[in-house]
Protein backbone atom coordinates (compact mmCIF):
# COMPACT_ATOMS: atom_id res chain seq x y z
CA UNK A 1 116.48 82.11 104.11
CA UNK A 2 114.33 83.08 101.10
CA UNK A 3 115.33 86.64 99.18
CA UNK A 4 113.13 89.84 100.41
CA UNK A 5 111.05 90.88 97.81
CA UNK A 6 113.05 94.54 98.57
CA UNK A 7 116.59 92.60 97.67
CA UNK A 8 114.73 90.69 94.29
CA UNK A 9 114.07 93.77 92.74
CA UNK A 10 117.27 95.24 93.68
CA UNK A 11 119.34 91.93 92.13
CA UNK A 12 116.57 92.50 89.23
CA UNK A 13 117.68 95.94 88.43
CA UNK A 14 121.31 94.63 88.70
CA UNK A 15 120.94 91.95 86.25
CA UNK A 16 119.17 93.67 83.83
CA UNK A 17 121.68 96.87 83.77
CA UNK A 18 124.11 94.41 83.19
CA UNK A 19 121.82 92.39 80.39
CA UNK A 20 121.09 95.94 78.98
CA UNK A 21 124.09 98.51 79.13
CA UNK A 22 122.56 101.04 76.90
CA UNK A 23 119.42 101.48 79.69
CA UNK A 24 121.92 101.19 82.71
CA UNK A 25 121.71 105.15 83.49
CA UNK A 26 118.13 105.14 84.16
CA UNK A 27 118.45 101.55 85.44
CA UNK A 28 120.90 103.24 88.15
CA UNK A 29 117.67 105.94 88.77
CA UNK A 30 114.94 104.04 89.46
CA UNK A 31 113.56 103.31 92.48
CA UNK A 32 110.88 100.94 94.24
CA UNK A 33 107.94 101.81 95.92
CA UNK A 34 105.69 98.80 97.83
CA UNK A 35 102.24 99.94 96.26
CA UNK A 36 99.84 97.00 97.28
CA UNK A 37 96.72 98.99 95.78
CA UNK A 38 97.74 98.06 92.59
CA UNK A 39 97.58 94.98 90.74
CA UNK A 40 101.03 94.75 89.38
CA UNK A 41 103.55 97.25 88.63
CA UNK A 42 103.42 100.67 87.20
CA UNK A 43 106.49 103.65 87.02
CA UNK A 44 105.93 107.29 86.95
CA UNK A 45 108.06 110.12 85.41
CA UNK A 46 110.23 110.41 87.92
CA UNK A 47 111.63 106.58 87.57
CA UNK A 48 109.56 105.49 90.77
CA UNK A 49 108.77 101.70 90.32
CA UNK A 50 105.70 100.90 92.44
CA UNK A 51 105.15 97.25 92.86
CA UNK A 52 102.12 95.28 94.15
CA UNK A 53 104.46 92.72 96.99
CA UNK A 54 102.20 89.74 96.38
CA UNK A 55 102.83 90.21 92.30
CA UNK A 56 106.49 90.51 92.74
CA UNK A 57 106.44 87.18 95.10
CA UNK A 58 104.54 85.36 92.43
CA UNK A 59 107.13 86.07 89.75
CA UNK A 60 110.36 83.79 89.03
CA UNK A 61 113.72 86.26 88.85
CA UNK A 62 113.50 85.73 85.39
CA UNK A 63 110.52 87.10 84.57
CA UNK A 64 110.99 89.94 87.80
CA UNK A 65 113.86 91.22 85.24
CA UNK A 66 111.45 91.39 81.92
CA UNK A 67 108.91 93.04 84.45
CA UNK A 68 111.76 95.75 85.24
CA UNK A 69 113.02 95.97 81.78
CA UNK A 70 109.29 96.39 80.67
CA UNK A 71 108.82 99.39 82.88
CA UNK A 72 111.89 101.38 82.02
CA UNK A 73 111.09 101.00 78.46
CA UNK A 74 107.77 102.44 79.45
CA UNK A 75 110.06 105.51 80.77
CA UNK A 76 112.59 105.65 78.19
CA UNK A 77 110.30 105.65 75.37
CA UNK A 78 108.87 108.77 76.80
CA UNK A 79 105.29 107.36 77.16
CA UNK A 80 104.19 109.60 79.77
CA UNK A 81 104.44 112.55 77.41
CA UNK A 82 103.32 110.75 74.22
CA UNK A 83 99.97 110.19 75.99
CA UNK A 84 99.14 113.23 77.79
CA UNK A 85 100.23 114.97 74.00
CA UNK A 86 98.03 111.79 72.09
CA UNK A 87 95.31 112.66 70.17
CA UNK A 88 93.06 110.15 70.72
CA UNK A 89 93.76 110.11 75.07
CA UNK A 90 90.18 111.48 75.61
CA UNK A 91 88.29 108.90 73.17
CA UNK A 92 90.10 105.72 73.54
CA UNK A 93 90.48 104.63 77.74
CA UNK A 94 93.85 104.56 79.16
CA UNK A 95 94.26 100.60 78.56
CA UNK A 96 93.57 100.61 75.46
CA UNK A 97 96.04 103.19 75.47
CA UNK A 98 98.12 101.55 77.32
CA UNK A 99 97.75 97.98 75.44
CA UNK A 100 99.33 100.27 72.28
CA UNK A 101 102.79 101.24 74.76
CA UNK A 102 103.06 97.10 75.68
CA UNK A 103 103.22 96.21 72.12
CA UNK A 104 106.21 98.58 71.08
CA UNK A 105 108.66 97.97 73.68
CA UNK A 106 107.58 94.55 74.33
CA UNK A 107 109.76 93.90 71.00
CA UNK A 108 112.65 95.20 72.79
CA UNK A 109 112.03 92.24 75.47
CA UNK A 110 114.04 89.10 74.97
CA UNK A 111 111.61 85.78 75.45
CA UNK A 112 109.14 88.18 76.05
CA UNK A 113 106.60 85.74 78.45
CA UNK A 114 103.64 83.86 75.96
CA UNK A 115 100.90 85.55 78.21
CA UNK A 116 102.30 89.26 77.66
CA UNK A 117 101.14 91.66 74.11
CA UNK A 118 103.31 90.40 71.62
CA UNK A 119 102.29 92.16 67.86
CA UNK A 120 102.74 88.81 66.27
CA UNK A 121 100.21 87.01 68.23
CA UNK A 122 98.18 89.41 67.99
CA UNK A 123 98.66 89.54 63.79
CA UNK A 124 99.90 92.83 63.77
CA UNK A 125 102.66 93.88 62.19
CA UNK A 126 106.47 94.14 64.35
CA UNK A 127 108.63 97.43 65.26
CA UNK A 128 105.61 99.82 65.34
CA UNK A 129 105.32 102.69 67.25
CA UNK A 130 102.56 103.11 70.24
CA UNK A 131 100.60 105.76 67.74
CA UNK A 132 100.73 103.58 65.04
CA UNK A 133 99.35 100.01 67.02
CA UNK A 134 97.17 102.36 68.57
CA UNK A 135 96.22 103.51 65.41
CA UNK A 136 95.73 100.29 64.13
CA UNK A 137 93.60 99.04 67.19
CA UNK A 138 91.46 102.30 66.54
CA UNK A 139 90.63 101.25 62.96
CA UNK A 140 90.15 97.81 63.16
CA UNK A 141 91.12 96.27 66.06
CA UNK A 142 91.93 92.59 65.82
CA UNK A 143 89.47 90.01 67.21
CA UNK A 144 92.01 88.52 69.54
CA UNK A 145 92.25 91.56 71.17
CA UNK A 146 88.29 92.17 71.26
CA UNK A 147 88.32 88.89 72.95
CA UNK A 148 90.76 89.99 75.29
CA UNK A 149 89.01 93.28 76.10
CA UNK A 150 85.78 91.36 76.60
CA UNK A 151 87.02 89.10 79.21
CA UNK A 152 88.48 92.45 80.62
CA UNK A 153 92.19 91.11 80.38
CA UNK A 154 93.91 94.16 79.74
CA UNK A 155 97.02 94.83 81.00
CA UNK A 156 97.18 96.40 84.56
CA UNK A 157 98.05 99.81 84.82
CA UNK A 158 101.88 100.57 84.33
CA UNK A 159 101.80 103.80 83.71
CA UNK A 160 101.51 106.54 86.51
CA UNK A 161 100.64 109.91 85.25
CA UNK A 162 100.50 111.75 88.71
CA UNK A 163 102.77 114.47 89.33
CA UNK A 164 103.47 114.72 85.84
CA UNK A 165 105.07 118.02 84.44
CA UNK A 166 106.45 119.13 80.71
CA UNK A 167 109.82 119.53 81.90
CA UNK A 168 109.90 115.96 82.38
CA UNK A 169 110.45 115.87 78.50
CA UNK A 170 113.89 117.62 78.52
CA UNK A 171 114.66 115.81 81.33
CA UNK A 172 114.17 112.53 79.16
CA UNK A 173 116.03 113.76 76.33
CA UNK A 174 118.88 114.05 78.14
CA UNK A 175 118.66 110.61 79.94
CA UNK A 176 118.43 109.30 76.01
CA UNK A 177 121.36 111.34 75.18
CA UNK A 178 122.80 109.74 78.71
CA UNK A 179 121.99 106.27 77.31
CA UNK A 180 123.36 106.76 74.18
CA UNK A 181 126.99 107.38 75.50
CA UNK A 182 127.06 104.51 77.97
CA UNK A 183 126.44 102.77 74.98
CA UNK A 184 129.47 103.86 73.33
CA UNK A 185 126.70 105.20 70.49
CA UNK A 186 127.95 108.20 68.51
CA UNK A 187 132.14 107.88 68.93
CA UNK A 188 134.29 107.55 71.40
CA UNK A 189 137.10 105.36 71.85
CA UNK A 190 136.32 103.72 75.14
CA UNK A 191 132.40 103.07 75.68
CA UNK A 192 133.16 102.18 79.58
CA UNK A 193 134.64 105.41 80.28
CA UNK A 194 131.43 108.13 79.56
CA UNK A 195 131.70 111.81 79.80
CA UNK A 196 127.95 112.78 81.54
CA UNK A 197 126.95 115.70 82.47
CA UNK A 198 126.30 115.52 86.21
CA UNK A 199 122.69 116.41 86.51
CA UNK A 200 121.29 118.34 89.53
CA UNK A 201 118.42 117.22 91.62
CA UNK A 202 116.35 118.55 94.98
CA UNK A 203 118.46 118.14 97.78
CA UNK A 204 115.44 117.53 100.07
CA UNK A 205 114.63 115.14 97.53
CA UNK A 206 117.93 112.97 97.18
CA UNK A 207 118.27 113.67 101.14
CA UNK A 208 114.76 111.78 101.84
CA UNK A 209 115.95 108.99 99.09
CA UNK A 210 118.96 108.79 100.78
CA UNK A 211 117.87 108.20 104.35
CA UNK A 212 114.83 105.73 103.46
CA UNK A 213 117.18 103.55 101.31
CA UNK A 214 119.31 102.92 104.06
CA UNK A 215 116.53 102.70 106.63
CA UNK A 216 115.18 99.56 104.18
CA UNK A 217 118.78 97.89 104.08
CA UNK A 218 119.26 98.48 108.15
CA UNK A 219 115.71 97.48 109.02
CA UNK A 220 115.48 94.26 107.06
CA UNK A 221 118.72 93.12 107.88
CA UNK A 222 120.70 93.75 104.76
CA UNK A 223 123.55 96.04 103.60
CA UNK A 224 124.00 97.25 99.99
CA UNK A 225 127.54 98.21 99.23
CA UNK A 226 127.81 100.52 96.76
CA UNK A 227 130.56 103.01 94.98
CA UNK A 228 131.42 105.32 92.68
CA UNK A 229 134.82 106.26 90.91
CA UNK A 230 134.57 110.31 91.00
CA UNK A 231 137.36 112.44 89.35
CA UNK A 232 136.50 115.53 87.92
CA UNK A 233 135.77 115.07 84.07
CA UNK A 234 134.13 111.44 84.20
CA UNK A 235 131.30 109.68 86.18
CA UNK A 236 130.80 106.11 86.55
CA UNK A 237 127.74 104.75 87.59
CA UNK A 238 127.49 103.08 90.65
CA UNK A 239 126.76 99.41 90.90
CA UNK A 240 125.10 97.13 93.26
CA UNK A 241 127.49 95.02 94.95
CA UNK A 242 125.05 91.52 96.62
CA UNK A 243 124.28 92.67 100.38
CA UNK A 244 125.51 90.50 103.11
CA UNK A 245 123.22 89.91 105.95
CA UNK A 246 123.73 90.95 109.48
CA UNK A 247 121.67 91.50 112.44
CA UNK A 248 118.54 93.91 111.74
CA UNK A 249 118.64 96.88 114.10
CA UNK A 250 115.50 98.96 114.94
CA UNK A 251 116.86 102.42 114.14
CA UNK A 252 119.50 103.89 111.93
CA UNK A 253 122.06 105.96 113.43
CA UNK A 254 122.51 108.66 110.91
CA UNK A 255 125.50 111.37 111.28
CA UNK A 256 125.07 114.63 109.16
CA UNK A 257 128.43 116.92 108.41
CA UNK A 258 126.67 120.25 107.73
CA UNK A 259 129.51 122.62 105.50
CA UNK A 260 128.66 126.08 108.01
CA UNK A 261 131.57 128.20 106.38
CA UNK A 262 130.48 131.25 104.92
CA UNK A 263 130.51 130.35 100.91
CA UNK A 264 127.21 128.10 102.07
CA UNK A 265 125.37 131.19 102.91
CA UNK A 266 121.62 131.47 103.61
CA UNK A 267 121.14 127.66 102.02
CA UNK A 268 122.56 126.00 106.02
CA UNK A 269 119.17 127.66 107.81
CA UNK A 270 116.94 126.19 105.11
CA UNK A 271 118.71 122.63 105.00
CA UNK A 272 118.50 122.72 108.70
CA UNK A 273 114.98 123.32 108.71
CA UNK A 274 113.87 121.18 106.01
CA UNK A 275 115.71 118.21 107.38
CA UNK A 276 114.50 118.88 110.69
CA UNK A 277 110.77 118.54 109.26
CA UNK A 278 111.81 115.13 107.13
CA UNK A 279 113.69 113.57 110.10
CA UNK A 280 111.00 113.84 112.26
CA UNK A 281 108.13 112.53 110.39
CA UNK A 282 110.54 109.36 110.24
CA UNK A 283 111.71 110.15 114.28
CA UNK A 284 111.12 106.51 115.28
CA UNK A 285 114.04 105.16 113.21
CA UNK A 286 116.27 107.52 113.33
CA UNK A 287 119.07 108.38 116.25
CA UNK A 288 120.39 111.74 114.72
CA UNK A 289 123.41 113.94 115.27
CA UNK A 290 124.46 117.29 113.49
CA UNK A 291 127.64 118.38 113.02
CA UNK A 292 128.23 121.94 112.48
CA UNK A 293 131.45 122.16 110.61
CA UNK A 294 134.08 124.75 109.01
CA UNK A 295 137.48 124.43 109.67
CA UNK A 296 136.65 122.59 112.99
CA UNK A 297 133.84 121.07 114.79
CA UNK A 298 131.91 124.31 115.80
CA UNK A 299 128.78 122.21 117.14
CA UNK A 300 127.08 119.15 118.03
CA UNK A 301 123.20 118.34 118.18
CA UNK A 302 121.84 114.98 119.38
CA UNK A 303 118.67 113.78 118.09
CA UNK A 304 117.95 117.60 117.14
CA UNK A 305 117.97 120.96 119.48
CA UNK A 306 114.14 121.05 118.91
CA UNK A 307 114.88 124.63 120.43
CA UNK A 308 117.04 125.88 118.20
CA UNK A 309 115.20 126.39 114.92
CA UNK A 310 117.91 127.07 112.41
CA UNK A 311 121.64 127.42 112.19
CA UNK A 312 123.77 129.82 109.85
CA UNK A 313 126.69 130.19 108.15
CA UNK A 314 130.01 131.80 109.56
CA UNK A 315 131.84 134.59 107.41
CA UNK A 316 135.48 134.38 107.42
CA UNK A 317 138.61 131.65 107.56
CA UNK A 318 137.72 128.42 105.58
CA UNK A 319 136.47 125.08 105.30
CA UNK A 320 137.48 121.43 105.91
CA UNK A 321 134.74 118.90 106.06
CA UNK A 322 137.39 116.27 106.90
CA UNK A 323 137.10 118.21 110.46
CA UNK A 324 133.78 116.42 110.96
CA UNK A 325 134.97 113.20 109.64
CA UNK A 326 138.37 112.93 112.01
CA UNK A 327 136.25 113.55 114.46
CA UNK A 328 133.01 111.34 113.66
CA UNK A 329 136.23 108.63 113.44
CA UNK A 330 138.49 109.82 116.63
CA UNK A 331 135.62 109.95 119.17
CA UNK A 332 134.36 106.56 117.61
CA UNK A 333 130.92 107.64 117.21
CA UNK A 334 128.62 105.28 116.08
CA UNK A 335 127.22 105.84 112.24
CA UNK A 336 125.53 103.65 110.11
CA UNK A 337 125.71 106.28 107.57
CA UNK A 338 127.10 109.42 107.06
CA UNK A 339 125.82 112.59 104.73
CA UNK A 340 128.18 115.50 103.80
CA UNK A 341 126.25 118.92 102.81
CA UNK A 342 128.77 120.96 101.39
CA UNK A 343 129.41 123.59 97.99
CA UNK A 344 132.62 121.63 97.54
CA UNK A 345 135.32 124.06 98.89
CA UNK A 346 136.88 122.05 100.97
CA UNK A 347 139.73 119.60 101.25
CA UNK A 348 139.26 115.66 101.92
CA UNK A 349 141.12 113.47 104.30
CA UNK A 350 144.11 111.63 102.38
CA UNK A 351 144.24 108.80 102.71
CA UNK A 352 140.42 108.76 102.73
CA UNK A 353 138.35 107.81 106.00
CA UNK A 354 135.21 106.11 106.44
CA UNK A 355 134.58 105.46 103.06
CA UNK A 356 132.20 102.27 103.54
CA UNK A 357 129.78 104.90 105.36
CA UNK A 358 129.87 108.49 103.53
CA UNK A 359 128.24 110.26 101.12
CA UNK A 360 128.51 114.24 99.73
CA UNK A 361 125.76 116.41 98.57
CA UNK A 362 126.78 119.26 97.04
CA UNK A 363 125.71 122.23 94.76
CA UNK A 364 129.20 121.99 92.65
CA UNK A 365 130.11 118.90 91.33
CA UNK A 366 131.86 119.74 88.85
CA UNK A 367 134.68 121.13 91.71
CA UNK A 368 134.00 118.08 93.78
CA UNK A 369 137.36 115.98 94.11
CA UNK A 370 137.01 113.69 96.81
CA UNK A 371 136.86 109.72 97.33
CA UNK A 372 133.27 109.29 98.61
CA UNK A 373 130.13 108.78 96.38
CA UNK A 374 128.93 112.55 95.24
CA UNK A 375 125.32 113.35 94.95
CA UNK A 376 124.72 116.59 92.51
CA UNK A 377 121.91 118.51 93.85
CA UNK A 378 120.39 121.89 94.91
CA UNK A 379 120.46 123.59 97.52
């Protein structure tokens, strides 16, 4: 059975984290979007690959990875910013603009393909920045490329600008500074083992990314195992461990621990109404079941109490999420994947319990010390 265009850009990803260490923690971040409007592929500035299927088909794995590679170094050279900030973005057009961007991290590219912007072929000199080939290209812009511009062979559009925002740029510099330390660059005496600063996204965010992921690997008949050593002072990155295939199923059965105990506070209401609004725009592939948890199992909603609106925290006594998951495991209830929303106060079932099928968001990593794979975020 031939590869899913979903599972070659997956293995792509894989392969070229594992060609390219020092990009491997924004590697990990990305994600692909099926775009067929556009021609090829293009990533925005939040690490969002969007991929024309019919492009992706046409490519061999090889080239798939230089295409993935290509668009990261699009991200990590912080071209977004350098163009909205260029001086020259309202009189040259964007692919001119965007010509400039291929030839500096197309040097970075190993056996770049002949019929990409290489400097050389071009007669231009090597290791220049974007503002200086575009500088170059403004001046006196090689015949070759004139050539190329008049039979309107520019290169498609890999660069999204929409929903760009400034803070983007700090958000960058510390994905560089990530980079840098999985690289073992600046010290250290063991460049596998990196001390990263757990970064904090959207909940509703990493939620949504969360549920459609697994939707994709359920849907189209594969499963993606994947895991992450946690322990308080280190992270390690998880890999991608090649899915086996199974028998596609036609909804997900998704069971949601919800941390009620009263540290949580106002944030349970919200979650529970923001999830509410996510599940149900993707109700047809979803069986859903909330567990309300704080020392015990205080509640349990199938597919959603449409008429209860919100739930809320309880003051007093304490907290055990492993309560939901002895239970979830005792009544042998039926999850293809299981999401913990919790502030981390809480103790974890030793030894650990459905492991294959569990992961935690929570607001405080840093006193997360459990087994499963932890998602930073905020609630």
């Amino acid at each position: 059975m031939a590869d899913s265009f979903e599972l070659r850009l997956i293995r792509a990803a894989k392969n070229v984290s594992g060609q390219y260490p020092y990009y491997s923690p924004a590697i990990v971040r990305a994600r692909f979007r099926r775009n067929n409007n556009i021609p090829t592929m293009c990533i925005n500035s939040s690490l969002v690959i969007s991929y024309n299927e019919s492009y992706v088909n046409s490519l061999s794995d090889e080239n798939l990875e230089k295409d993935v590679l290509h668009e990261i170094l699009h991200y990590i050279n912080g071209h977004h910013g350098r163009y909205k900030n260029n001086t020259l973005r309202n009189i040259l057009p964007f692919n001119i603009h965007n010509m400039a961007m291929d030839l500096e991290v197309n040097e970075f590219i190993k056996n770049f393909p002949k019929n990409g912007f290489i400097a050389k072929d071009f007669g231009m000199p090597k290791n220049k920045s974007y503002e200086e080939y575009l500088g170059i290209i403004n001046r006196d812009m090689p015949q070759e490329l004139k050539e190329i511009i008049k039979l309107g062979k520019f290169p498609s559009g890999e660069l999204d600008m929409e929903g760009y925002d400034d803070i983007y740029l700090e958000i960058l510099a510390d994905l560089v500074n990530e980079c840098e330390r999985a690289a073992g660059i600046g010290g250290g005496s063991d460049s596998k083992i990196r001390k990263v600063k757990k970064r904090k996204y959207p909940w509703q965010q990493v939620f949504q990314n969360i549920i459609a992921t697994k939707m994709t690997d359920i849907t189209s008949g594969y499963r993606f195992r994947t895991y992450e050593k946690t322990n308080r002072r280190l992270v390690h990155f998880p890999d991608i461990i090649m899915p086996q295939y199974f028998d596609r199923k036609s909804k997900i059965s998704l069971k949601i621990i919800m941390d009620i105990s009263g540290s949580m506070g106002d944030n349970v209401g919200n979650m529970y109404g923001v999830m509410k609004s996510l599940v149900d725009i993707l109700d047809l592939q979803i069986d859903i079941t909330v567990l309300e948890v704080n020392t015990s199992v205080e509640n349990i909603k199938h597919g959603f109490d449409l008429k209860k609106e919100s739930i809320k925290s309880k003051d007093g006594g304490g907290t055990d999420m492993g309560a939901g998951l002895y239970y979830i495991q005792d009544e042998k209830m039926e999850a293809d994947l299981i999401v913990v929303m919790t502030d981390s106060y809480t103790p974890w079932p030793d030894p650990p319990i459905l492991v294959d099928k569990t992961v935690v968001l929570t607001d405080n990593p840093d006193d997360y010390d459990g087994p499963y794979p932890v998602y930073p975020v905020e609630f």
